[in-house]
N, C-alpha and C. Protein backbone atom coordinates (compact mmCIF):
# COMPACT_ATOMS: atom_id res chain seq x y z
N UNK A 1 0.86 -1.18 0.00
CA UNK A 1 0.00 0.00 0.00
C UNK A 1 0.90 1.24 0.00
N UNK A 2 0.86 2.01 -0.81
CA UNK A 2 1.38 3.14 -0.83
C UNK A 2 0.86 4.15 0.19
N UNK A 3 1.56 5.21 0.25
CA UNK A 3 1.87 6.38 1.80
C UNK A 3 0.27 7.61 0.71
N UNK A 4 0.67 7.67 -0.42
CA UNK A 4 -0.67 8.04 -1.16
C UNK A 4 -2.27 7.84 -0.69
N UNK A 5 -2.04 6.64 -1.07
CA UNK A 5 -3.55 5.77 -0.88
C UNK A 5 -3.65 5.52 0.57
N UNK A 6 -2.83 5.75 1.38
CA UNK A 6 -3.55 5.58 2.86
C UNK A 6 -3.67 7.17 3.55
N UNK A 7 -3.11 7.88 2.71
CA UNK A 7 -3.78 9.32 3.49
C UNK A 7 -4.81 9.71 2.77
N UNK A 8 -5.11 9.14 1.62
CA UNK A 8 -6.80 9.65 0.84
C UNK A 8 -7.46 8.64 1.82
N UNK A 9 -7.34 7.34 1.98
CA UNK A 9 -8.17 6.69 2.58
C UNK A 9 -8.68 7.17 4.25
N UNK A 10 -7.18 7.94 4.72
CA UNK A 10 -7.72 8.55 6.23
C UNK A 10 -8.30 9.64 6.11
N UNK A 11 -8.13 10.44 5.27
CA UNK A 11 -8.74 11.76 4.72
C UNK A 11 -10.17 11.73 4.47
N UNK A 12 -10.46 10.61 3.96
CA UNK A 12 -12.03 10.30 3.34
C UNK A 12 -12.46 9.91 4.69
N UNK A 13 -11.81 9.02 5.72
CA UNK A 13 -12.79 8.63 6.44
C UNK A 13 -12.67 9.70 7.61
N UNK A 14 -12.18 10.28 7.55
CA UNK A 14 -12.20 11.91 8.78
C UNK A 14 -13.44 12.64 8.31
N UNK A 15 -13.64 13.03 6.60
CA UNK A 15 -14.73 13.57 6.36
C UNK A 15 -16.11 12.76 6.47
N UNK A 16 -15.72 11.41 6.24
CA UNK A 16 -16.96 11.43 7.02
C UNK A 16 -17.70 10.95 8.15
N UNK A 17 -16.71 10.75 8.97
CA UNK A 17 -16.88 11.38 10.72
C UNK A 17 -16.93 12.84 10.89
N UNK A 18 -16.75 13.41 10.17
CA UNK A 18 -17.20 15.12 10.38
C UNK A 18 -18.71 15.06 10.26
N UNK A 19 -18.98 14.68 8.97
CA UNK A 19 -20.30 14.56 8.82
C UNK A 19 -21.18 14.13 9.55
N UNK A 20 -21.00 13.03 10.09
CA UNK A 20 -21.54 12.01 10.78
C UNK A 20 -21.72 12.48 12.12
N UNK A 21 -20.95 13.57 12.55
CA UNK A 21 -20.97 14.19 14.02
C UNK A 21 -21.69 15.28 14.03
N UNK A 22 -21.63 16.14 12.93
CA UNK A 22 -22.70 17.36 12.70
C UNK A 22 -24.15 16.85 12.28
N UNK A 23 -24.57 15.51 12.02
CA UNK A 23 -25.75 14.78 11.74
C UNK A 23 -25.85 14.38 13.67
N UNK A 24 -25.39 13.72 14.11
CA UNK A 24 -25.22 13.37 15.22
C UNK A 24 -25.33 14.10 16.46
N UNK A 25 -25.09 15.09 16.42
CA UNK A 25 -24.91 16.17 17.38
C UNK A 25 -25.27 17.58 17.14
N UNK A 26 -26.35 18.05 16.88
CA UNK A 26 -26.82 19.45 16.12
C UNK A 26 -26.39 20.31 17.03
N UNK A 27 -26.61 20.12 18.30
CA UNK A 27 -26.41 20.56 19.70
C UNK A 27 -24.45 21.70 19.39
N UNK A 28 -24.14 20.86 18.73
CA UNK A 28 -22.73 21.40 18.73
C UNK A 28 -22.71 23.05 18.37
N UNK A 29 -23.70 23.39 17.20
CA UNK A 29 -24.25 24.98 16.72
C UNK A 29 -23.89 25.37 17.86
N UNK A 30 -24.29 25.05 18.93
CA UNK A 30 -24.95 25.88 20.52
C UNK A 30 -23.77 26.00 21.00
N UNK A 31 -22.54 25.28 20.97
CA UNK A 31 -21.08 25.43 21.15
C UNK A 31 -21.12 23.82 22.96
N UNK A 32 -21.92 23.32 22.25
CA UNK A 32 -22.11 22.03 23.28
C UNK A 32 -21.41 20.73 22.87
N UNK A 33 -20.47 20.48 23.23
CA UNK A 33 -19.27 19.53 21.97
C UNK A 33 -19.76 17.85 23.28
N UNK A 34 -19.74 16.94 22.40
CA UNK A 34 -19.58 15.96 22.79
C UNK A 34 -17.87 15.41 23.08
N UNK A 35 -18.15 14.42 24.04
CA UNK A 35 -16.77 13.80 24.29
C UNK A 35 -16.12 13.22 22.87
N UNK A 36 -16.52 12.66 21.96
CA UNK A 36 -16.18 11.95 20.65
C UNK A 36 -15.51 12.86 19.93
N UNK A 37 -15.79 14.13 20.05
CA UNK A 37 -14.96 15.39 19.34
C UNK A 37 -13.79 15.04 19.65
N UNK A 38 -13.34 14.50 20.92
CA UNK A 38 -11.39 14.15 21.33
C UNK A 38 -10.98 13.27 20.40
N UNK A 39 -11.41 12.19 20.03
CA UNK A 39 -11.31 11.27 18.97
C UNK A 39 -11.39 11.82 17.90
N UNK A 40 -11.99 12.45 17.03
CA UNK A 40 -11.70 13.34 15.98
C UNK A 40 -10.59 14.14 15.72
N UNK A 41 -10.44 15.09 17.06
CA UNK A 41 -9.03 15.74 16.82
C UNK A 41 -8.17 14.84 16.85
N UNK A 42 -8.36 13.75 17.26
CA UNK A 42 -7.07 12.92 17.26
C UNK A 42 -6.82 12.55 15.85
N UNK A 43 -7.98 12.07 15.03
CA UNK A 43 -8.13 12.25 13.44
C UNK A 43 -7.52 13.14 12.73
N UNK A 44 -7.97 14.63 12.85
CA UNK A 44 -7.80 15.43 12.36
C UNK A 44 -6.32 16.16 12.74
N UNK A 45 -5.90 15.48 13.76
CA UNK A 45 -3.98 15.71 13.77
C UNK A 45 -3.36 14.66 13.25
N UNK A 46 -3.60 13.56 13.17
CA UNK A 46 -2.68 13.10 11.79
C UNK A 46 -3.03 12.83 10.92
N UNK A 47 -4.43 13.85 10.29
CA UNK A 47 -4.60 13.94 8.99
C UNK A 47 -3.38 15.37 8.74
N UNK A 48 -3.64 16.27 9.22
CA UNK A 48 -3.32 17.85 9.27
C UNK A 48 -2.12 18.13 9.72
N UNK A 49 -2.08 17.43 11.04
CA UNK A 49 -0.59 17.91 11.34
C UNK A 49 0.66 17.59 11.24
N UNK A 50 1.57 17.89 10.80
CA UNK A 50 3.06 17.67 9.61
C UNK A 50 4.50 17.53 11.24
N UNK A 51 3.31 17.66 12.67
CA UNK A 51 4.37 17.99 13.56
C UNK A 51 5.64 16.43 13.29
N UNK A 52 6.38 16.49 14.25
CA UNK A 52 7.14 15.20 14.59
C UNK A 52 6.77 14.25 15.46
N UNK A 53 6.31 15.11 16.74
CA UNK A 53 5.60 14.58 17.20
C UNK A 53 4.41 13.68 17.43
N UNK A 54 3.54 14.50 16.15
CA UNK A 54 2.12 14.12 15.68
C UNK A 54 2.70 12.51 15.75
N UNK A 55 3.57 12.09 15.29
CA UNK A 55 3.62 10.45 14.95
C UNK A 55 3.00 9.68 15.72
N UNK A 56 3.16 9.87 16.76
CA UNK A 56 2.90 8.85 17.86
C UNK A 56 1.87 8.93 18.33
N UNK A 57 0.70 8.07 18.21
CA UNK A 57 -0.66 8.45 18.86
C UNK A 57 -0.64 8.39 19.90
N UNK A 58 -0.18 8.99 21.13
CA UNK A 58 -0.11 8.82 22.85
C UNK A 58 -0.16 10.56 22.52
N UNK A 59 0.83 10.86 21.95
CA UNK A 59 0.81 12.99 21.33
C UNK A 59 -0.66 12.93 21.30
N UNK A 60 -0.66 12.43 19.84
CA UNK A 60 -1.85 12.95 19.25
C UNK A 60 -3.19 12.79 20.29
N UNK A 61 -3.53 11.94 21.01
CA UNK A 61 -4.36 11.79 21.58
C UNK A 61 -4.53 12.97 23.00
N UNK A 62 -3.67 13.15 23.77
CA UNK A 62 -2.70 14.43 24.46
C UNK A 62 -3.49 15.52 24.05
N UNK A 63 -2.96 16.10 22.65
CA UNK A 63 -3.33 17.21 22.09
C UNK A 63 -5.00 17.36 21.85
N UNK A 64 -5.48 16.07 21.76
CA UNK A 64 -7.17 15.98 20.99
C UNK A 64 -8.17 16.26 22.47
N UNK A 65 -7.44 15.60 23.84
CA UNK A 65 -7.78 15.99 24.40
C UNK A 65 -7.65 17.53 25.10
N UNK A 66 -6.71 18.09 24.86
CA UNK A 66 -6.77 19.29 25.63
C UNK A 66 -7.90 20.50 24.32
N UNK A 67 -7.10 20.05 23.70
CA UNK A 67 -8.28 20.86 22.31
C UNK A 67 -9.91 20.77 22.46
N UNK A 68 -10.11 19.41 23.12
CA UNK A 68 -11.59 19.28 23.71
C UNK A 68 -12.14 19.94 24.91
N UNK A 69 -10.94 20.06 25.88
CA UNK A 69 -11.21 20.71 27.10
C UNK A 69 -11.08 22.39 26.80
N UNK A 70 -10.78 22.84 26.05
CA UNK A 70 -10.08 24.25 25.66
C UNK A 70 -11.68 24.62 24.83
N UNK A 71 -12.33 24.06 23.71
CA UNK A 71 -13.45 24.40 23.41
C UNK A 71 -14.48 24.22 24.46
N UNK A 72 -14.36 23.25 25.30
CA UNK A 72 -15.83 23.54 26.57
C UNK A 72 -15.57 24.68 27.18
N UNK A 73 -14.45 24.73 27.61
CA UNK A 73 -13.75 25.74 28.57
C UNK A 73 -14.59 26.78 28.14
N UNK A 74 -14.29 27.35 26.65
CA UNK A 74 -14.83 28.47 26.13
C UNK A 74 -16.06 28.76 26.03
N UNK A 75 -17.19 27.80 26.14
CA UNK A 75 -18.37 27.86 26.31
C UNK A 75 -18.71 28.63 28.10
N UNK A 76 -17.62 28.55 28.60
CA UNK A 76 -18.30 29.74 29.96
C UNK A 76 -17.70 30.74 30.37
């Protein structure tokens, strides 16, 4: 498998867990994020992010969570 075909394949399936969460959760408009959003960012950093770090999903997961706590946060 080529390094190609497995970032279209993670790419495709991030979009549609995006989808699937804005179908899932309308509530989010209201700035009301579900816990599953941490799992996404965790998606959406090694779709997106080019860090060094990013490699290792123990980071990535790290980062998805504080990014989750940082948007509730902001809701007060």
């Amino acid at each position: 498998m080529s390094s190609e075909s497995y970032y279209k394949q993670i790419v495709e399936g991030l979009n549609k867990d995006i989808l699937g969460v804005k179908e899932k959760y309308p509530e989010m408009k209201s700035n009301c994020y579900p816990q599953e959003l941490a799992k996404m960012f965790e998606k959406y950093i090694e779709v997106y992010g080019h860090a060094y770090c990013m490699d290792l999903g123990s980071e990535r997961k790290k980062i998805s969570k504080l990014l989750y706590k940082f948007l509730n946060d902001l809701k007060y």
